[in-house]
Protein backbone atom coordinates (compact mmCIF):
# COMPACT_ATOMS: atom_id res chain seq x y z
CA UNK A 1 -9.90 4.18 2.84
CA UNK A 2 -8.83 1.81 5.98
CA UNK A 3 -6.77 2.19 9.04
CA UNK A 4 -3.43 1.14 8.13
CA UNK A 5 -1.43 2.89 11.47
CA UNK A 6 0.85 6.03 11.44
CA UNK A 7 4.46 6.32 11.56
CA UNK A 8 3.80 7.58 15.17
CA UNK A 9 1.51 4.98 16.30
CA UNK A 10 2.29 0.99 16.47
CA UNK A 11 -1.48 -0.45 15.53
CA UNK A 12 -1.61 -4.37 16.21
CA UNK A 13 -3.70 -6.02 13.33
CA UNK A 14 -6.55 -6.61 16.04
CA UNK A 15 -6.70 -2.75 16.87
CA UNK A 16 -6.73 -1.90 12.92
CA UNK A 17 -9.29 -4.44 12.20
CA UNK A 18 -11.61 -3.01 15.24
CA UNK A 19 -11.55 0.62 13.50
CA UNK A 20 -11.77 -0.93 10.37
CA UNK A 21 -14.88 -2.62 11.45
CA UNK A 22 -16.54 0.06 13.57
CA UNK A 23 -16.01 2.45 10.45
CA UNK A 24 -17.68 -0.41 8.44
CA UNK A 25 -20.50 -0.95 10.35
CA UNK A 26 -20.88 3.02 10.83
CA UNK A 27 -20.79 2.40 14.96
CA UNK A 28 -19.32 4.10 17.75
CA UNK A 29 -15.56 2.01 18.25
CA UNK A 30 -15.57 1.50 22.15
CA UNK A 31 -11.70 1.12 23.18
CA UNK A 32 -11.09 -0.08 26.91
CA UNK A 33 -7.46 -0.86 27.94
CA UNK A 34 -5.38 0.10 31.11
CA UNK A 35 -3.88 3.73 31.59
CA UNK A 36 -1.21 5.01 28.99
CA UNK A 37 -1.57 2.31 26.26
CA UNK A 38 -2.64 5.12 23.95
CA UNK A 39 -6.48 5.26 23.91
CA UNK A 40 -6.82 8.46 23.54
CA UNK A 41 -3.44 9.11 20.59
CA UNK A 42 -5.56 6.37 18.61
CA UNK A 43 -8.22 8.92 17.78
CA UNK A 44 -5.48 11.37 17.18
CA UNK A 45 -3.29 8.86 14.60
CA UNK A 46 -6.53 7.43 13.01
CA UNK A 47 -7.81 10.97 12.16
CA UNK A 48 -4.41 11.75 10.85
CA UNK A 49 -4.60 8.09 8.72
CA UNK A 50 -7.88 8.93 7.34
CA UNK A 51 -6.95 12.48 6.50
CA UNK A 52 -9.93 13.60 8.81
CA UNK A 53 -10.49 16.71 11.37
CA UNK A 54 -10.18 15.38 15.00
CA UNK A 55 -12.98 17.05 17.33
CA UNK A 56 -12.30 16.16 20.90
CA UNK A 57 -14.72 15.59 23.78
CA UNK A 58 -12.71 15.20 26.61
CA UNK A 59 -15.06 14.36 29.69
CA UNK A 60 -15.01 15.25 33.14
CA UNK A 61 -17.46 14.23 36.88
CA UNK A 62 -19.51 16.92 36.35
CA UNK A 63 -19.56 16.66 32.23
CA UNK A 64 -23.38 16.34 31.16
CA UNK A 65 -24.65 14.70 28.36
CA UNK A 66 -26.48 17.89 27.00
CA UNK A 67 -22.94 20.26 26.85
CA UNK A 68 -21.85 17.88 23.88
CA UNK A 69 -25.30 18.96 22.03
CA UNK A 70 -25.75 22.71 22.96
CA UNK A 71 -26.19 24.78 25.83
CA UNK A 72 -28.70 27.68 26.17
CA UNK A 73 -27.53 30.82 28.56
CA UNK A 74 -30.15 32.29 29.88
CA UNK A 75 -28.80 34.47 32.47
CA UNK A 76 -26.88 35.88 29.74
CA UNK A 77 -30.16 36.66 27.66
CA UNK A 78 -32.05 37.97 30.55
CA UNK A 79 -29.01 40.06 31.31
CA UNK A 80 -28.66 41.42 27.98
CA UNK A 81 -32.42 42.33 28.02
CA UNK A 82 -32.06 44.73 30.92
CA UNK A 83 -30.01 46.15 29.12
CA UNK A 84 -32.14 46.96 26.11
CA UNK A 85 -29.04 44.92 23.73
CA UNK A 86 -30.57 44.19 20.13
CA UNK A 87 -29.26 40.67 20.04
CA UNK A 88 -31.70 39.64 22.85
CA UNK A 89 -34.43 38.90 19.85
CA UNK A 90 -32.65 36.04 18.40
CA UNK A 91 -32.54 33.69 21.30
CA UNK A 92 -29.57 31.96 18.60
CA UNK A 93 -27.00 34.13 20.20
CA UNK A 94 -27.56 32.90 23.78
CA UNK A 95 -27.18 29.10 22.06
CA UNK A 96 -23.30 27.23 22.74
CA UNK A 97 -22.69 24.45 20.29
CA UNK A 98 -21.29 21.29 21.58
CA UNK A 99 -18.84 18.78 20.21
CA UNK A 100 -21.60 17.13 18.99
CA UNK A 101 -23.17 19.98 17.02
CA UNK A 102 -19.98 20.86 15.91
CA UNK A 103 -19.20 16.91 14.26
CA UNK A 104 -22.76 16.98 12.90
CA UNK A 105 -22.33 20.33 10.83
CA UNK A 106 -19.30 19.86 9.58
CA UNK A 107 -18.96 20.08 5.57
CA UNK A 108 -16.95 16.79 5.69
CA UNK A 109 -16.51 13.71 7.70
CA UNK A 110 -14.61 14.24 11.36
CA UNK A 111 -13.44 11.70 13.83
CA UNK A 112 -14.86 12.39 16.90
CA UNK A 113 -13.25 11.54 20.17
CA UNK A 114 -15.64 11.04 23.33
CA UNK A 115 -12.48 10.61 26.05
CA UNK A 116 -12.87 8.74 29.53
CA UNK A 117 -16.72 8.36 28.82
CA UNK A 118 -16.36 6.03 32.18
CA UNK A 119 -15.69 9.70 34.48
CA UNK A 120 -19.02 10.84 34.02
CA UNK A 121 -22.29 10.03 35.65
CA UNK A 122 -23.64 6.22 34.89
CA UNK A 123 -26.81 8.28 32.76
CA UNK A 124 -24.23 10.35 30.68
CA UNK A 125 -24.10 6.98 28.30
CA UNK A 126 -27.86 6.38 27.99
CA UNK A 127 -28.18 10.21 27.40
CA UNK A 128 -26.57 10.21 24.35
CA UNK A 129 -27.97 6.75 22.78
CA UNK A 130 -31.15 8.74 20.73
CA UNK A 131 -28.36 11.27 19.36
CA UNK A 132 -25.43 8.78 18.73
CA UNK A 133 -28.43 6.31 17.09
CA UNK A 134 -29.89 8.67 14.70
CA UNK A 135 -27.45 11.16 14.32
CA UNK A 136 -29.79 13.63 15.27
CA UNK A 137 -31.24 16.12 17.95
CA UNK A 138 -33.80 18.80 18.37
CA UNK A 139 -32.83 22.22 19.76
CA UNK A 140 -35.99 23.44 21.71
CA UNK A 141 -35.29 27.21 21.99
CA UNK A 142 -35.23 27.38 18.59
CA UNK A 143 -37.09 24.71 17.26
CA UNK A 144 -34.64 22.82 14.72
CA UNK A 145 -33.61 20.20 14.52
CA UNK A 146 -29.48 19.38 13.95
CA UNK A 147 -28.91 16.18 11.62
CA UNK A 148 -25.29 14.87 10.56
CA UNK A 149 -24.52 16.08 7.12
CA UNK A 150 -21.83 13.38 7.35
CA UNK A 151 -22.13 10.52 9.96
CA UNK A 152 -18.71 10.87 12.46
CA UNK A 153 -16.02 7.94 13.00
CA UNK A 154 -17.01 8.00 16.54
CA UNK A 155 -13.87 6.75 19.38
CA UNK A 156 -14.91 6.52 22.65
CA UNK A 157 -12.55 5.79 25.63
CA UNK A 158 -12.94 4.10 29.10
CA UNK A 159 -10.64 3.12 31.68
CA UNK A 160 -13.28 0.51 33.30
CA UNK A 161 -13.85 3.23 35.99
CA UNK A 162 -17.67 2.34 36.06
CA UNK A 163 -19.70 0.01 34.16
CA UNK A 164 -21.29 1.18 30.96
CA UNK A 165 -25.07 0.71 30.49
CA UNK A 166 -25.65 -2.21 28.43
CA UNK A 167 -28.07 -0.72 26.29
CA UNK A 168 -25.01 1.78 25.35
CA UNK A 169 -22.23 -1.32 24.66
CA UNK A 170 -25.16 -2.72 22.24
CA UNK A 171 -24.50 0.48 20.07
CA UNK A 172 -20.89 0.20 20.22
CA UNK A 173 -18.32 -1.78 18.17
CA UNK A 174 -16.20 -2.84 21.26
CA UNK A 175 -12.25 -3.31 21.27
CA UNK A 176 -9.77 -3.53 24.26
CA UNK A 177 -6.21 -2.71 24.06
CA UNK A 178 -4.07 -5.53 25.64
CA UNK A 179 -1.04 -4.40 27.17
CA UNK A 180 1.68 -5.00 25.01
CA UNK A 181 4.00 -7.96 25.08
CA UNK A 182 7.83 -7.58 24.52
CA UNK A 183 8.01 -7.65 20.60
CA UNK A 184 5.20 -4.73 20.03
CA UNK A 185 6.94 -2.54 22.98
CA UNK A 186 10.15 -2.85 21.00
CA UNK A 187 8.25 -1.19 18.19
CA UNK A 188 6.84 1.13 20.46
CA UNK A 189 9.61 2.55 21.80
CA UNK A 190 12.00 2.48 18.13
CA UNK A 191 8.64 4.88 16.89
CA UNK A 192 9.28 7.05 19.68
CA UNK A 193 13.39 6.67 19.95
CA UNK A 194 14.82 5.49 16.84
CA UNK A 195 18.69 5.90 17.65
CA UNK A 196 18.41 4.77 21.35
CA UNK A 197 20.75 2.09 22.16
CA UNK A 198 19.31 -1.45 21.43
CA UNK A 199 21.23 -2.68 24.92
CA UNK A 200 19.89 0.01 27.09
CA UNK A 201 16.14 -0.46 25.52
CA UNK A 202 16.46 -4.34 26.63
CA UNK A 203 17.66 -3.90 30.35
CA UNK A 204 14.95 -0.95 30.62
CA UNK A 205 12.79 -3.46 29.35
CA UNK A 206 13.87 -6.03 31.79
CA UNK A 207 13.30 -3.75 34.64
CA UNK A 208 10.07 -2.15 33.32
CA UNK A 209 8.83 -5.88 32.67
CA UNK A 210 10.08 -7.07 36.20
CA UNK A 211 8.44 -4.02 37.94
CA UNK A 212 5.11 -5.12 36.00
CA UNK A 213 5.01 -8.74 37.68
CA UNK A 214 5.58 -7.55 41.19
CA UNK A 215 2.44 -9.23 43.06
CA UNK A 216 -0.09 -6.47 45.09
CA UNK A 217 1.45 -3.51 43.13
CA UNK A 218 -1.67 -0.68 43.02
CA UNK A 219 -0.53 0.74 39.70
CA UNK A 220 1.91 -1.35 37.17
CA UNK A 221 3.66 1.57 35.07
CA UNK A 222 1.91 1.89 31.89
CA UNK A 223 3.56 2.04 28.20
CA UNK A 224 3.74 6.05 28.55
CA UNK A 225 5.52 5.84 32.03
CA UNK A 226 8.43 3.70 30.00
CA UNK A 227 8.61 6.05 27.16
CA UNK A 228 9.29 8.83 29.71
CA UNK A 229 12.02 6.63 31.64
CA UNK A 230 13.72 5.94 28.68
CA UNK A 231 13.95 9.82 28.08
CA UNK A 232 15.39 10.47 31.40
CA UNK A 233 17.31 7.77 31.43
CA UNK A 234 18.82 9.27 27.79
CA UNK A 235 18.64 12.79 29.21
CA UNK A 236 21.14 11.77 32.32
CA UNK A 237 23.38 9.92 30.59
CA UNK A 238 22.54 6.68 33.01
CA UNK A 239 24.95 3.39 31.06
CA UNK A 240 22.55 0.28 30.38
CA UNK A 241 25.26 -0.91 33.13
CA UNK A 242 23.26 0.37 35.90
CA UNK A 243 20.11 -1.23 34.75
CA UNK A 244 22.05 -4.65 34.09
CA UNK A 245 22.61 -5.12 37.84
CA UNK A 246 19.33 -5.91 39.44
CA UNK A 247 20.34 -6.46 42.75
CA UNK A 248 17.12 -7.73 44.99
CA UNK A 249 18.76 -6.05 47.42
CA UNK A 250 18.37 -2.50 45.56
CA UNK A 251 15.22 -2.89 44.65
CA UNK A 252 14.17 0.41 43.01
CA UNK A 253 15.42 1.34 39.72
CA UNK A 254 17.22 4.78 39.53
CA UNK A 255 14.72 7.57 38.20
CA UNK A 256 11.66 5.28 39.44
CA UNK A 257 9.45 8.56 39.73
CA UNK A 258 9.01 8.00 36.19
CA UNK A 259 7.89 4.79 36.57
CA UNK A 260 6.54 4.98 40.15
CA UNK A 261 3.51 7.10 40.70
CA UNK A 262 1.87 5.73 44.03
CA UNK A 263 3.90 5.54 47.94
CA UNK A 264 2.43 2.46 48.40
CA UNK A 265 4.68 0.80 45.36
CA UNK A 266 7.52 2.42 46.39
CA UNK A 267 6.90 1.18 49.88
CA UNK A 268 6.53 -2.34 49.35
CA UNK A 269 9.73 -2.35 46.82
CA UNK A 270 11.48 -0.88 49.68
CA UNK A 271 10.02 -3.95 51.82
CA UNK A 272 11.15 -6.46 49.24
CA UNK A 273 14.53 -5.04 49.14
CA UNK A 274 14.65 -5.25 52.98
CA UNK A 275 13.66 -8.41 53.34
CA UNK A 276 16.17 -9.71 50.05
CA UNK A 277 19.07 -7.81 52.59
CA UNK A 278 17.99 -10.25 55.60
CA UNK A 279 17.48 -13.29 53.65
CA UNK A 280 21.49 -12.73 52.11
CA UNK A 281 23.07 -12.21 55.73
């Protein structure tokens, strides 16, 4: 069975034949692309194309390698042994399964989503390369050890926050989504909005597109920002009119919080708009 896409998802053939291949070669599938171009729905959209359970492994500073294996409470065990409770003689009840764990036991193949690997510490990577190689750990408070009954399709995000080990990328089947050009966004935004107007999609596009190429913006708005315009822009009623006149002068679009999520932009559109008003005197 292969990644064909999902009715919700627009797949480019590069980004199919990446999870094709990483589900081929039974590797890890390392996407990389700027915020909002849908990293993270991939795993969602190619568990739902496979027909597979989506376990999700969403990763924070202070995430360690070890919570997506198992963790062992001991407080909780010395606790309960104070207290004279039974349970304190099978040191299995004081073990948390991880994500991990969980993907390995499963009865039948899962995807499993490691999100924003690039938050966590620059050792979180490396400590996972024995489990992630083998499909494999040892638990040492109770001496087994946990193999994959099935080997997991294995996504892992980054947003380039921090450089990944490069003994970690050797492991890794490595794809990175390009922001999409005119043609594919159209397709985007049809999945998402099928009866929006075709003249109000092309001047949002024009001013989403225009907003993009503005030199020394901090962040461009991302693929998700536009689908969220484009339902404020339906929810008020605003005519493609509006959009159509893109006076320099009036530099920033109506609704731009959707769009807009740093001063700084906001600032330096005013500034261009300011400076447009001189230059026109």
């Amino acid at each position: 069975m292969k990644f064909e896409g999902t009715e919700r998802y627009v797949a480019t053939d590069d980004l199919r034949m990446a999870v094709n291949a990483a589900v081929a070669l039974e590797r890890p599938l390392l996407i990389k692309g700027e915020p909002g171009t849908g990293k993270t729905m991939l795993a969602e959209e190619v568990a739902e194309g496979l027909g597979k359970r989506l376990i999700q492994w969403h990763i924070k500073s202070t995430t360690k390698a070890q919570q997506g294996l198992y963790e062992y409470d001991a407080v909780s065990r010395l606790r309960d042994s104070q207290l004279g409770d039974e349970k304190v003689h099978d040191i299995a009840n004081y073990i948390k399964k991880g994500k991990l764990w969980e993907a390995f036991e499963s009865d039948e193949q899962v995807v499993l989503l490691i999100d924003e690997i690039d938050k966590a510490d620059i050792e979180f990577p490396n400590d996972l390369l024995v489990e992630l190689d083998r499909m494999e750990f040892f638990v040492y408070e109770t001496g087994e050890t946990i193999k994959a009954r099935h080997r997991p399709i294995i996504i892992i995000t980054s947003n380039n926050e921090k450089e990944l080990p490069d003994a970690f990328l050797r492991r890794c089947f490595f794809h990175f989504i390009n922001f999409p050009d005119r043609d594919t966004m159209r397709e985007i935004v049809a999945v998402h909005y099928p009866d929006i107007a075709k003249d109000l999609v092309q001047e949002a596009m024009e001013v989403f597109f225009d907003l993009r190429a503005i030199p020394g913006l901090k962040k461009k708005p991302s693929t998700s920002e536009l689908i969220d315009w484009l339902k404020l822009l339906l929810a008020d009623d605003i005519p493609d009119e509006i959009l159509k006149d893109r006076d320099p002068t009036k530099a920033i679009p109506p609704l731009y919080g959707a769009l807009m999520k740093n001063e700084q932009d906001v600032h330096l559109l005013e500034r261009l708009a300011f400076m447009h008003r001189r230059e026109s005197r």
